[in-house]
N, C-alpha and C. Protein backbone atom coordinates (compact mmCIF):
# COMPACT_ATOMS: atom_id res chain seq x y z
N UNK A 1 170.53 146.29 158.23
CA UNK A 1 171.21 145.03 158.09
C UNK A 1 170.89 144.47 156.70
N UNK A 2 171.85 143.48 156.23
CA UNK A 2 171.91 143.36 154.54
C UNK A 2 171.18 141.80 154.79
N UNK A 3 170.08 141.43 154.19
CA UNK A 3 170.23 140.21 154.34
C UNK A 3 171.13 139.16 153.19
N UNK A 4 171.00 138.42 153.31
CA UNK A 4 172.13 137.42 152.56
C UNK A 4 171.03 136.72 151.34
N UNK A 5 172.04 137.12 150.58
CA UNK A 5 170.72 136.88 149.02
C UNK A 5 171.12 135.33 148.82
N UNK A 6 169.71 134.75 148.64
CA UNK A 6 169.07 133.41 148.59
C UNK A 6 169.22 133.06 147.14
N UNK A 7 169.60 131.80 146.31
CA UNK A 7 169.47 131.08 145.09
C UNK A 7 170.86 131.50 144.75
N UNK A 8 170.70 131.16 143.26
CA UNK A 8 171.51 130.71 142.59
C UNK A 8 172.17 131.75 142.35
N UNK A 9 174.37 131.57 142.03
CA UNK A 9 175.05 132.65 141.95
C UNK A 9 175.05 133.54 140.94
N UNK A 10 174.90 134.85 140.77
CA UNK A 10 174.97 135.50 139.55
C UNK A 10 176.29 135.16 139.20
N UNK A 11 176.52 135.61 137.96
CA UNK A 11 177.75 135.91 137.01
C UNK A 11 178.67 136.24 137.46
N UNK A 12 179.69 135.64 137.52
CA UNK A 12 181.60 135.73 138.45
C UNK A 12 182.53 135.35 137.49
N UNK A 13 183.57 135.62 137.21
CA UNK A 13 184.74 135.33 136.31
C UNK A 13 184.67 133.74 136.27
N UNK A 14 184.45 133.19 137.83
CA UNK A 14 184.37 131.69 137.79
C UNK A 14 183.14 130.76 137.17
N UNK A 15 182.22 131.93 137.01
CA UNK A 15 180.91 131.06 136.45
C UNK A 15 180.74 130.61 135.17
N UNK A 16 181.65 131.15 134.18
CA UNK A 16 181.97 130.55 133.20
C UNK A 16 182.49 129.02 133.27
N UNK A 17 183.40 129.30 133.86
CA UNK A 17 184.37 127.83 134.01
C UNK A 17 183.38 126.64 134.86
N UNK A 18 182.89 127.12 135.96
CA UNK A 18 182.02 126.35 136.40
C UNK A 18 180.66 125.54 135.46
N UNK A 19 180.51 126.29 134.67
CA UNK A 19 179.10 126.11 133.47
C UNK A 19 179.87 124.84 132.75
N UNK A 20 181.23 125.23 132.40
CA UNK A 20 181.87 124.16 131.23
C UNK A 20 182.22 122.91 132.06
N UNK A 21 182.43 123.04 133.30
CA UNK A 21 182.84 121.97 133.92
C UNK A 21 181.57 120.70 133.98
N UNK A 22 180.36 121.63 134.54
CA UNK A 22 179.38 120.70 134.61
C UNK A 22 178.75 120.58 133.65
N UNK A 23 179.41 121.06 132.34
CA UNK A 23 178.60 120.54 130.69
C UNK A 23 179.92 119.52 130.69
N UNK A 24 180.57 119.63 130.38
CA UNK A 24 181.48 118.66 130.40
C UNK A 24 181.51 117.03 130.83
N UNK A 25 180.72 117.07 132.40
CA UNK A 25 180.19 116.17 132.86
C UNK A 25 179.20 115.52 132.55
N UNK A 26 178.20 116.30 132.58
CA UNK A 26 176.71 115.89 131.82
C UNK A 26 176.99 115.42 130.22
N UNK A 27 178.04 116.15 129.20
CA UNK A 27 177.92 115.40 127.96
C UNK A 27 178.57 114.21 127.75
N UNK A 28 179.68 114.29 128.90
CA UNK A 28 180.15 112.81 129.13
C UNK A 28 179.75 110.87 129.74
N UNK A 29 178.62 112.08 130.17
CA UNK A 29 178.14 111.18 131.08
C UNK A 29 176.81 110.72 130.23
N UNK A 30 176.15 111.70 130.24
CA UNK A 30 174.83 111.55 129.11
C UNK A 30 174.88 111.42 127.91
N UNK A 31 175.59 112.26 127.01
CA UNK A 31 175.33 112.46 126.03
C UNK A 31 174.61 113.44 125.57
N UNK A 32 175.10 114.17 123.98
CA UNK A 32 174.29 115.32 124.01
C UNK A 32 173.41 115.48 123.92
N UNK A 33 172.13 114.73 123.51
CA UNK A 33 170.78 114.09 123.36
C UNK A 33 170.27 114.32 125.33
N UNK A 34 170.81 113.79 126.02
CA UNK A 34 170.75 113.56 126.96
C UNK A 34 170.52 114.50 128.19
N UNK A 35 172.24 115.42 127.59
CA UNK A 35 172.21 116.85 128.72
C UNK A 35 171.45 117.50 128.44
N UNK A 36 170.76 118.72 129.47
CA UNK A 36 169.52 119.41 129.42
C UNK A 36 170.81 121.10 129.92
N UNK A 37 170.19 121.82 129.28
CA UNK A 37 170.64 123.21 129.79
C UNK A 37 170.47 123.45 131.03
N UNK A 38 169.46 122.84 131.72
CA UNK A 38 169.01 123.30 132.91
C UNK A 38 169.39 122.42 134.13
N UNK A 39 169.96 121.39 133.78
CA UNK A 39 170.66 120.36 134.40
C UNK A 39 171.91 120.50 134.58
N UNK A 40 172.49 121.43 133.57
CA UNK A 40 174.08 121.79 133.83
C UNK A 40 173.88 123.11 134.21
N UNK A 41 173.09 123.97 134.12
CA UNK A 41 172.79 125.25 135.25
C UNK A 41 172.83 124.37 136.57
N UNK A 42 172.00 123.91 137.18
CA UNK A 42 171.89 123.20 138.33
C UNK A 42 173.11 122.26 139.03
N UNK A 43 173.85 121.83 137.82
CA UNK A 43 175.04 121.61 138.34
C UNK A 43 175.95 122.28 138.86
N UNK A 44 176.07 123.37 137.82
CA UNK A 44 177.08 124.79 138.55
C UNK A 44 176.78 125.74 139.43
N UNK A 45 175.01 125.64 139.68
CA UNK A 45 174.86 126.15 140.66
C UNK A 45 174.52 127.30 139.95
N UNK A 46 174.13 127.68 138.93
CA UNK A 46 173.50 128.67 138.32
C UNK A 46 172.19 128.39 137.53
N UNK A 47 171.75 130.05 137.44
CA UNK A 47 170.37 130.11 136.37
C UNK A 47 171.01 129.53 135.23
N UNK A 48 170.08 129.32 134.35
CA UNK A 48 169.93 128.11 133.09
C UNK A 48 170.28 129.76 131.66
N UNK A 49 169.45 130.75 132.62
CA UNK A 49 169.86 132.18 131.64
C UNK A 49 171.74 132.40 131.30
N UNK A 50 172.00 132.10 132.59
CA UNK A 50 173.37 132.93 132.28
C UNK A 50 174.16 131.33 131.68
N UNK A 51 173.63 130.29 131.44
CA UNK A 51 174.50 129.50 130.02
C UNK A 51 174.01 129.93 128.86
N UNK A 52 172.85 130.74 128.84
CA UNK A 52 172.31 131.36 127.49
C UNK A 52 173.16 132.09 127.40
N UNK A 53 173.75 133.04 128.17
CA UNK A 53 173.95 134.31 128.16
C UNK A 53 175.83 134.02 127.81
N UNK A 54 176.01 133.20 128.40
CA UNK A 54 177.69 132.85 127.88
C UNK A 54 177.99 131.72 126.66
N UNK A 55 177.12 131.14 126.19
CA UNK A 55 177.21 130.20 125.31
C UNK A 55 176.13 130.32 123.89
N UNK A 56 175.02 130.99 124.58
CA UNK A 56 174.03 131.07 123.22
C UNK A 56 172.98 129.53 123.68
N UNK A 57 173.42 128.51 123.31
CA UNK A 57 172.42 127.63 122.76
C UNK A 57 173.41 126.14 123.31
N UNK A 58 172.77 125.22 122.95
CA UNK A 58 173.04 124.01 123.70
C UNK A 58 174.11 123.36 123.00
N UNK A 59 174.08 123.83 121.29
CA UNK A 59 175.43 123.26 120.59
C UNK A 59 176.39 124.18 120.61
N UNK A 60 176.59 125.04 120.95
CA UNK A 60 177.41 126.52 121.15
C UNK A 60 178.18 125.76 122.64
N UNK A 61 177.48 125.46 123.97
CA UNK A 61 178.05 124.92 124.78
C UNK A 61 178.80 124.09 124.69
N UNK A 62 177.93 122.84 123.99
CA UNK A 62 178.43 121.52 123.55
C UNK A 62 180.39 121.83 122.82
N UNK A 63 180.13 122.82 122.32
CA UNK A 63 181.38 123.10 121.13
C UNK A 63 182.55 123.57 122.08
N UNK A 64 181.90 124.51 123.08
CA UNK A 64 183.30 124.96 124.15
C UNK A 64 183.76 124.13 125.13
N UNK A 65 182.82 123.35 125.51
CA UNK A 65 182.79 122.26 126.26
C UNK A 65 183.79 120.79 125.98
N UNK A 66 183.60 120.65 124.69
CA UNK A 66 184.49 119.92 123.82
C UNK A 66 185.84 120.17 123.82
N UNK A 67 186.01 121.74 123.16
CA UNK A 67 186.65 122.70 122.98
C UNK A 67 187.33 122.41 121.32
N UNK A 68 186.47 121.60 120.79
CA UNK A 68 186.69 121.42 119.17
C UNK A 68 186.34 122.76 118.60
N UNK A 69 187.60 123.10 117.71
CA UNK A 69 188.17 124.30 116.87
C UNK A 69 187.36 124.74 116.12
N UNK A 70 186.62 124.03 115.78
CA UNK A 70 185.65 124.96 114.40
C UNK A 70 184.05 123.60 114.51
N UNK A 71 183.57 125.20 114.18
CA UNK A 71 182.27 124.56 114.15
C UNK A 71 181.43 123.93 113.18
N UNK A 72 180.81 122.98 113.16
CA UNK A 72 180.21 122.02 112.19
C UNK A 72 179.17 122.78 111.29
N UNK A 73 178.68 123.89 111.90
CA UNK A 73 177.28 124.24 111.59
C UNK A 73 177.53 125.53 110.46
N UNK A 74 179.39 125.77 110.56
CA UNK A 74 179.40 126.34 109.49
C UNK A 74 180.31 125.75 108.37
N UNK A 75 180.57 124.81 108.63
CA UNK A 75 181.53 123.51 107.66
C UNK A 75 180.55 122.85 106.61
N UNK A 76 179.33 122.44 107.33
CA UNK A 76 178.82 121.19 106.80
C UNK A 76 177.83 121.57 105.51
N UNK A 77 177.06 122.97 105.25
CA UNK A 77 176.73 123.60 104.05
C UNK A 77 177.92 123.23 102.71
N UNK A 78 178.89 123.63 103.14
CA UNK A 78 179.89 123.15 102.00
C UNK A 78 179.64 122.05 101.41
N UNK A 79 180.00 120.62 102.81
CA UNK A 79 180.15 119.18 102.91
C UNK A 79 178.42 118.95 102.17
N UNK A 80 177.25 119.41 102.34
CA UNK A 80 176.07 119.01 101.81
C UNK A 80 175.42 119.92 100.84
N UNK A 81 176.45 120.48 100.10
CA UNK A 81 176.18 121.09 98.63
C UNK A 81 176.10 120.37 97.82
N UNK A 82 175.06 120.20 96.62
CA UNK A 82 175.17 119.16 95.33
C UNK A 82 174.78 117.87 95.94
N UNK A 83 174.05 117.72 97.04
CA UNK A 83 173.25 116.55 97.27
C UNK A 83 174.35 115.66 97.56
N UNK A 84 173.70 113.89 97.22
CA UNK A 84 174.71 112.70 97.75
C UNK A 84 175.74 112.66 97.04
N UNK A 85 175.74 113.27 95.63
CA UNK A 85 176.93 112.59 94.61
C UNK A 85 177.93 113.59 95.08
N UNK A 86 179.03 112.67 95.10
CA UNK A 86 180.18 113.67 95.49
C UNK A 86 180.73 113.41 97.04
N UNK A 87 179.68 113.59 97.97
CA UNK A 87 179.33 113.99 99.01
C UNK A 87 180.46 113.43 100.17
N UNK A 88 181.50 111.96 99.84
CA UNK A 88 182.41 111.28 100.19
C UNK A 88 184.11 112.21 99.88
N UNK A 89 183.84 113.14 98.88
CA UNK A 89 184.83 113.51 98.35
C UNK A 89 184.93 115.00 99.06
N UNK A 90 183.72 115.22 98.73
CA UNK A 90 183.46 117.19 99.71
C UNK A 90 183.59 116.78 101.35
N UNK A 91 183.38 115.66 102.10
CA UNK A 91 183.59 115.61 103.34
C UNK A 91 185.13 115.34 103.45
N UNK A 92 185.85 114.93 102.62
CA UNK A 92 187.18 114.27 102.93
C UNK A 92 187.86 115.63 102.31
N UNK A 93 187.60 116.66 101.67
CA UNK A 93 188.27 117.88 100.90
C UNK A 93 187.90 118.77 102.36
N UNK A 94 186.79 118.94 103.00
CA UNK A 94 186.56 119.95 103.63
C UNK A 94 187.55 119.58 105.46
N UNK A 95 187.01 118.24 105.87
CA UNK A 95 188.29 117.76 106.86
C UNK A 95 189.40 117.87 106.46
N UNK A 96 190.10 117.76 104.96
CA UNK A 96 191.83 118.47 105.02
C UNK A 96 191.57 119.78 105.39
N UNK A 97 190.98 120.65 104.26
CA UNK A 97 190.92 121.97 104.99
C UNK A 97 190.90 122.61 106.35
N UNK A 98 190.21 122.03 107.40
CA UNK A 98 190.41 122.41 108.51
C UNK A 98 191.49 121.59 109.27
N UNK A 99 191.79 120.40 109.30
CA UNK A 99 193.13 120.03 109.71
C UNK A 99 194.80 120.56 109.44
N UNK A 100 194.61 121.06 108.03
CA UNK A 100 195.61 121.27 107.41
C UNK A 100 195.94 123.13 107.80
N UNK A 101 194.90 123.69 108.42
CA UNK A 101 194.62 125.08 108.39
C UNK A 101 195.23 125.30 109.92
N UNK A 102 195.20 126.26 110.47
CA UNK A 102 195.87 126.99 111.85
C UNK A 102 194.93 126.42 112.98
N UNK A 103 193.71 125.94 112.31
CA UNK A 103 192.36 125.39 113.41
C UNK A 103 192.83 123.96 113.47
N UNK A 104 193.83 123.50 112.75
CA UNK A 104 193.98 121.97 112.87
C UNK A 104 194.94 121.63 114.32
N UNK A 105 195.84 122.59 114.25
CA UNK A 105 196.87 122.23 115.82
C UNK A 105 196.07 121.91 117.15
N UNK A 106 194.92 122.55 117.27
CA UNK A 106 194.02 122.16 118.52
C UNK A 106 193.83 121.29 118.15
N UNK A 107 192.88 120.78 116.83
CA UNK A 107 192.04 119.73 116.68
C UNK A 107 192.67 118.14 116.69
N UNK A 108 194.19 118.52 116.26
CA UNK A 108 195.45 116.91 116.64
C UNK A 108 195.30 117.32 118.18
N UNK A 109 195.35 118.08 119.13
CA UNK A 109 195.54 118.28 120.52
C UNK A 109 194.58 117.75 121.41
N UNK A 110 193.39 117.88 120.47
CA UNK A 110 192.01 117.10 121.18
C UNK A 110 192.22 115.74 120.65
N UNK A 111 192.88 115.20 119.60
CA UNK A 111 192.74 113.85 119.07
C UNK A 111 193.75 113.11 120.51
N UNK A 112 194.77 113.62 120.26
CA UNK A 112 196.04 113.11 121.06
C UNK A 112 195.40 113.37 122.78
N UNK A 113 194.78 114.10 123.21
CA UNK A 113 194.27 113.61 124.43
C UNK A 113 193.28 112.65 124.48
N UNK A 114 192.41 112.48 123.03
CA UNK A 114 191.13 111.28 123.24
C UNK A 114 191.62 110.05 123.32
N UNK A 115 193.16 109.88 122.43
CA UNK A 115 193.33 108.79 122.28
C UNK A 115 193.99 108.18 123.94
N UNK A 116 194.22 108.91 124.76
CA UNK A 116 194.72 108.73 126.17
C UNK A 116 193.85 108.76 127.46
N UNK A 117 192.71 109.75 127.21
CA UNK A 117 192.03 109.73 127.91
C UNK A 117 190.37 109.27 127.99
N UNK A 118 189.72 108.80 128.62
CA UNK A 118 188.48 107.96 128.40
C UNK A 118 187.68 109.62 128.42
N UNK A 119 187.67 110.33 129.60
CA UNK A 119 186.72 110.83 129.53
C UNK A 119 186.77 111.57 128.16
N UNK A 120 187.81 112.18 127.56
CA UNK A 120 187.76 113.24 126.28
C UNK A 120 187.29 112.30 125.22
N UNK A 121 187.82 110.88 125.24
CA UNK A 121 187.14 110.47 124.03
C UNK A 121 185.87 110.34 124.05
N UNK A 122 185.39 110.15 125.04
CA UNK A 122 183.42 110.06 125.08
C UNK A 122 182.95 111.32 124.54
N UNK A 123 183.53 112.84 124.88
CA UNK A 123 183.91 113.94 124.32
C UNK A 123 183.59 114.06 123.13
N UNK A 124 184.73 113.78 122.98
CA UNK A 124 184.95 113.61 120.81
C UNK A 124 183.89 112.85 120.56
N UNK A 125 184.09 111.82 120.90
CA UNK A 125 182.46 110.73 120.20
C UNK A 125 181.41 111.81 120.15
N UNK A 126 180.93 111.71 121.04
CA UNK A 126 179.95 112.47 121.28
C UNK A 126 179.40 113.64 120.05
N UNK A 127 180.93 114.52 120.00
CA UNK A 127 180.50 115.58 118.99
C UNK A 127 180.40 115.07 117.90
N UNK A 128 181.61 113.95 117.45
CA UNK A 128 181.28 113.29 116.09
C UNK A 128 179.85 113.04 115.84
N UNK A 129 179.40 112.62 116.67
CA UNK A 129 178.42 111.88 116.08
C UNK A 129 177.13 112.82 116.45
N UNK A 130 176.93 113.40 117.15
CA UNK A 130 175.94 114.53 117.29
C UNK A 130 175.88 115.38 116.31
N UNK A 131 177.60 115.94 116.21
CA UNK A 131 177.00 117.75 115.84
C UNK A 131 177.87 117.13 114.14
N UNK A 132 178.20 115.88 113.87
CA UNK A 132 178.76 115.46 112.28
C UNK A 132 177.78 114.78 111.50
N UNK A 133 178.47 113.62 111.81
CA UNK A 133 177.93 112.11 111.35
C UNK A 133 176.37 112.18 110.89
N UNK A 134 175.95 112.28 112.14
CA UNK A 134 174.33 112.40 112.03
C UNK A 134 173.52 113.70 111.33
N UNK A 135 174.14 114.63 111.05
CA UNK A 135 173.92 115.94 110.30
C UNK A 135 173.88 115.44 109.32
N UNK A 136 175.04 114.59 108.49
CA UNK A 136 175.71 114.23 107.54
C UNK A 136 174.73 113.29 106.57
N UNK A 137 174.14 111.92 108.09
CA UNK A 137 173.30 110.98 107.40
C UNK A 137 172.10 111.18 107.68
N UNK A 138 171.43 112.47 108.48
CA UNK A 138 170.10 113.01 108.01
C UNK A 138 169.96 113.16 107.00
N UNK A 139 170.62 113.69 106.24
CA UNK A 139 170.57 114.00 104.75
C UNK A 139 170.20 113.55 103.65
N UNK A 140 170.34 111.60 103.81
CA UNK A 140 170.64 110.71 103.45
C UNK A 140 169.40 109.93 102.87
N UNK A 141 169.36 109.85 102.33
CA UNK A 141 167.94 108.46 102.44
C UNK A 141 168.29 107.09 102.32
N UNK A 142 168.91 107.41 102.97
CA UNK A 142 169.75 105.38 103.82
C UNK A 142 168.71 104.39 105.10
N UNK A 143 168.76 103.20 105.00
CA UNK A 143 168.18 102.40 106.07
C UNK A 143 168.66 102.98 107.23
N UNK A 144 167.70 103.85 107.56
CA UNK A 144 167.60 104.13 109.28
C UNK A 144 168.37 103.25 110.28
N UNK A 145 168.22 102.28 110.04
CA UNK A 145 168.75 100.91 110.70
C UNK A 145 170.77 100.59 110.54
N UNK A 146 170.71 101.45 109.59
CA UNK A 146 171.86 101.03 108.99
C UNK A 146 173.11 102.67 109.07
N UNK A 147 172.21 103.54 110.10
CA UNK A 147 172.85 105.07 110.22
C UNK A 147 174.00 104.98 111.20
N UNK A 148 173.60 104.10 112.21
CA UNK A 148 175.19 104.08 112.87
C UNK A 148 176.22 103.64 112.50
N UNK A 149 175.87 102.47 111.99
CA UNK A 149 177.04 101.73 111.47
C UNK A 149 177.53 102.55 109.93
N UNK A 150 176.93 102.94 109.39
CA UNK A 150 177.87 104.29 108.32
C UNK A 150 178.72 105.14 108.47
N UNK A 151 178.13 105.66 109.73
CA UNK A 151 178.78 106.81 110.50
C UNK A 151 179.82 106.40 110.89
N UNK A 152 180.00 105.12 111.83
CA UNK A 152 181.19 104.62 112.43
C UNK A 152 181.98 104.58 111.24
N UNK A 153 181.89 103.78 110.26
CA UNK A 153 182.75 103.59 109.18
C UNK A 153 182.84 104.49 108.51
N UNK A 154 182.52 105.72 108.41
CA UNK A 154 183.21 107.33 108.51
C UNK A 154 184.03 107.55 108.90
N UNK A 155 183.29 107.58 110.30
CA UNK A 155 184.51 108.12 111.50
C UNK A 155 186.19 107.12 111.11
N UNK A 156 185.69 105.85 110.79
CA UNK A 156 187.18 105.28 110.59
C UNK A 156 187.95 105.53 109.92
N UNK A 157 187.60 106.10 108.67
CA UNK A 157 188.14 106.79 107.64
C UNK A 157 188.52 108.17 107.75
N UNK A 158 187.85 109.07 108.40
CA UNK A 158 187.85 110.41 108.93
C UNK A 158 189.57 110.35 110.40
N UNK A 159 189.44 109.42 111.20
CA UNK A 159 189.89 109.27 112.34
C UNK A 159 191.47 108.34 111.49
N UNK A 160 191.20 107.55 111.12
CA UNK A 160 192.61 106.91 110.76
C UNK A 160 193.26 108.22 109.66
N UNK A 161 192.85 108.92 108.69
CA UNK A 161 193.23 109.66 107.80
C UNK A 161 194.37 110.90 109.03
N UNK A 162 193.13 111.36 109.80
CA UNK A 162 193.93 112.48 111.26
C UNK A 162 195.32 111.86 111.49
N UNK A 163 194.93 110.34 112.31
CA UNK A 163 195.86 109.84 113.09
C UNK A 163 197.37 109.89 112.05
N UNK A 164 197.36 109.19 111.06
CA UNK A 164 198.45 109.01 109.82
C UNK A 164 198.81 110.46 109.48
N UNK A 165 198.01 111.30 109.22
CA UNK A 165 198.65 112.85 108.43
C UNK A 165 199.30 113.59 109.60
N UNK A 166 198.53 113.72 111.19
CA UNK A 166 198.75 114.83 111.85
C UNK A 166 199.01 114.36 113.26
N UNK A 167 199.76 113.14 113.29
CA UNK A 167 199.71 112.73 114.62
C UNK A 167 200.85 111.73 114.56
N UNK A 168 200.74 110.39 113.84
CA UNK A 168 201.83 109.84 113.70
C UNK A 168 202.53 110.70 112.67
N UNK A 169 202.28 111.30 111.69
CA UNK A 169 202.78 111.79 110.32
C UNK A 169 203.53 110.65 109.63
N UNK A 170 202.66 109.70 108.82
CA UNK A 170 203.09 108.84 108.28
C UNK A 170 203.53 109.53 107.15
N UNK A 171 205.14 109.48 106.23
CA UNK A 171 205.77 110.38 105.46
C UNK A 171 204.66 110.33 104.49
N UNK A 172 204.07 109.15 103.37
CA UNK A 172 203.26 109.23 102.36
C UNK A 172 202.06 110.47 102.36
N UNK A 173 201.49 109.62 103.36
CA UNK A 173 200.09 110.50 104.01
C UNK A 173 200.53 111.87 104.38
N UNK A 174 201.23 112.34 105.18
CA UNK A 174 201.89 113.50 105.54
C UNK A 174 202.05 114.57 104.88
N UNK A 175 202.94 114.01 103.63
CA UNK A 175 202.98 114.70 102.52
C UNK A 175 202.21 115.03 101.11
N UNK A 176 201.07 114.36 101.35
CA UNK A 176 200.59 114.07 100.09
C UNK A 176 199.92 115.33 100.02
N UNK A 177 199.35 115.51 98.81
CA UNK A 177 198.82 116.14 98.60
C UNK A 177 197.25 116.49 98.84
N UNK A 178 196.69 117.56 99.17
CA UNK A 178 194.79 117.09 99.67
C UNK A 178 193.98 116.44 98.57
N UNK A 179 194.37 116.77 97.41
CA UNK A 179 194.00 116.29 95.93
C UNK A 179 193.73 115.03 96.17
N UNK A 180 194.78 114.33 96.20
CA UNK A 180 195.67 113.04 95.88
C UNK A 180 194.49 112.17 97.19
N UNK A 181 194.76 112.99 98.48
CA UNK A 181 193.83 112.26 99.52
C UNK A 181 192.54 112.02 99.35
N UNK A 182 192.00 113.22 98.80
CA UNK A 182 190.56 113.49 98.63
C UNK A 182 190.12 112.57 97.40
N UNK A 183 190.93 112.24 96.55
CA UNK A 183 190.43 111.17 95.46
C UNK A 183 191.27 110.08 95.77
N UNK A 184 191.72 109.44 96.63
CA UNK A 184 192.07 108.06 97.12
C UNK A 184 190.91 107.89 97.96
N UNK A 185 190.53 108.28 98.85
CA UNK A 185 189.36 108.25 100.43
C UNK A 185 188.49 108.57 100.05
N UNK A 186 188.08 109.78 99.22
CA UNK A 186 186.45 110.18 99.01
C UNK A 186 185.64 109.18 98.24
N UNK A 187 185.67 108.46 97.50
CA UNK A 187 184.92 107.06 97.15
C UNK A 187 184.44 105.86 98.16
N UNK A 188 185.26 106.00 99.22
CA UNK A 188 185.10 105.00 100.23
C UNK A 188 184.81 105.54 101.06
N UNK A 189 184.54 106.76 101.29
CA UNK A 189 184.27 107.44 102.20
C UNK A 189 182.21 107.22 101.79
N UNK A 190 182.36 107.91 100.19
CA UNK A 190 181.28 107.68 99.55
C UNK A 190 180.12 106.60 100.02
N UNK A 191 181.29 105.21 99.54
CA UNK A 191 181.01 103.86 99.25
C UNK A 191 179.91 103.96 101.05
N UNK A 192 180.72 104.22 102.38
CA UNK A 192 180.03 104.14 103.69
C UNK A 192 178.88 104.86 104.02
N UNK A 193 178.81 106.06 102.99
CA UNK A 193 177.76 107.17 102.97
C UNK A 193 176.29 106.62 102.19
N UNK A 194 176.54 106.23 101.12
CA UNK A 194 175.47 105.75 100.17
C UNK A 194 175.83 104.66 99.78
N UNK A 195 176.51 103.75 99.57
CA UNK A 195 176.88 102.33 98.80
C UNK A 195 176.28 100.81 99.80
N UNK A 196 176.59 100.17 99.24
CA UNK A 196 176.42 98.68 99.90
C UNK A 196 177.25 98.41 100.56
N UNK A 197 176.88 98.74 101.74
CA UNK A 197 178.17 98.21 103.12
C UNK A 197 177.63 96.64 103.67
N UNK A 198 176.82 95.93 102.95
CA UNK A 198 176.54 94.73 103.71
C UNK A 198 176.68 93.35 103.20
């Protein structure tokens, strides 16, 4: 007689999907600071190995989970080449590049559901400011005190630039050129990064 095997499910076509569902939850709910690998194993009802084993690592999850197009961790070397100077202009050159690129059609697809749905935008926040923003103003030697509120006023500049080029397609913005964008926005982008915002 077979007995009936005890714990958690091995690996099933569905255990993938199950893993993302309950990361999904946990980063929505917590935050990525917050969710634990082993807490969203336990959610799906699996070992904490086999999210290693399908995702790698906790920002690897975080990223499918999201399901944002390209990853930060190989963007942001570019964006933090040549130190602070600049640094408003290389973040606003390197976001056309991936918007403007074949990785951008998801990335308006995730905008256009955040802007409708609560849970995806906690989503998006989330990665902004985890796996971006805060990469961005580690970097920084800015008032600690003064790191969120930079970031946000990033993101506004980062997020209104999306909304106008690739979503409403405002004709100016739409058409312009990345040049033209990247030296209208990258100074103020700058100005939120290192300047006197107060």
């Amino acid at each position: 007689m077979n007995a009936r095997r005890t714990g958690r499910r091995p690996g099933t076509p569905d255990t993938r999907e199950a893993i993302l569902a309950a990361a999904r939850e946990a980063f929505a709910e917590r935050g990525f600071d917050a969710a634990s690998i082993r807490a969203i194993a336990a959610a799906a009802g699996v070992d904490p190995a086999l999210v290693h084993h399908y995702f790698g690592g906790k920002e690897e999850l975080f990223r499918a989970a999201t399901a944002f197009p390209a990853d930060p961790g190989r963007l942001l070397p570019a964006v933090l080449a040549g130190g602070p100077d600049a640094l408003g202009e290389r973040m606003v050159r390197v976001f056309l590049e991936v918007w403007d690129s074949p990785t951008g059609t998801a990335a308006v697809a995730l905008l256009r559901s955040a802007v409708s749905n609560d849970w995806t935008a906690r989503l998006l926040r989330e990665f902004l400011v985890t796996q971006v923003l805060r990469r961005v103003l580690d970097q920084l030697d800015v008032d600690p005190a003064q790191r969120a509120l930079r970031g946000g006023l990033v993101a506004t500049q980062l997020a209104g630039l999306a909304m106008m080029r690739y979503v409403l397609r405002l004709d100016a913005v739409a058409t312009a050129e990345p040049a033209t964008l990247v030296a209208a926005i990258g100074p103020t982008v700058q100005r939120y990064l290192t300047g006197d915002i107060t």
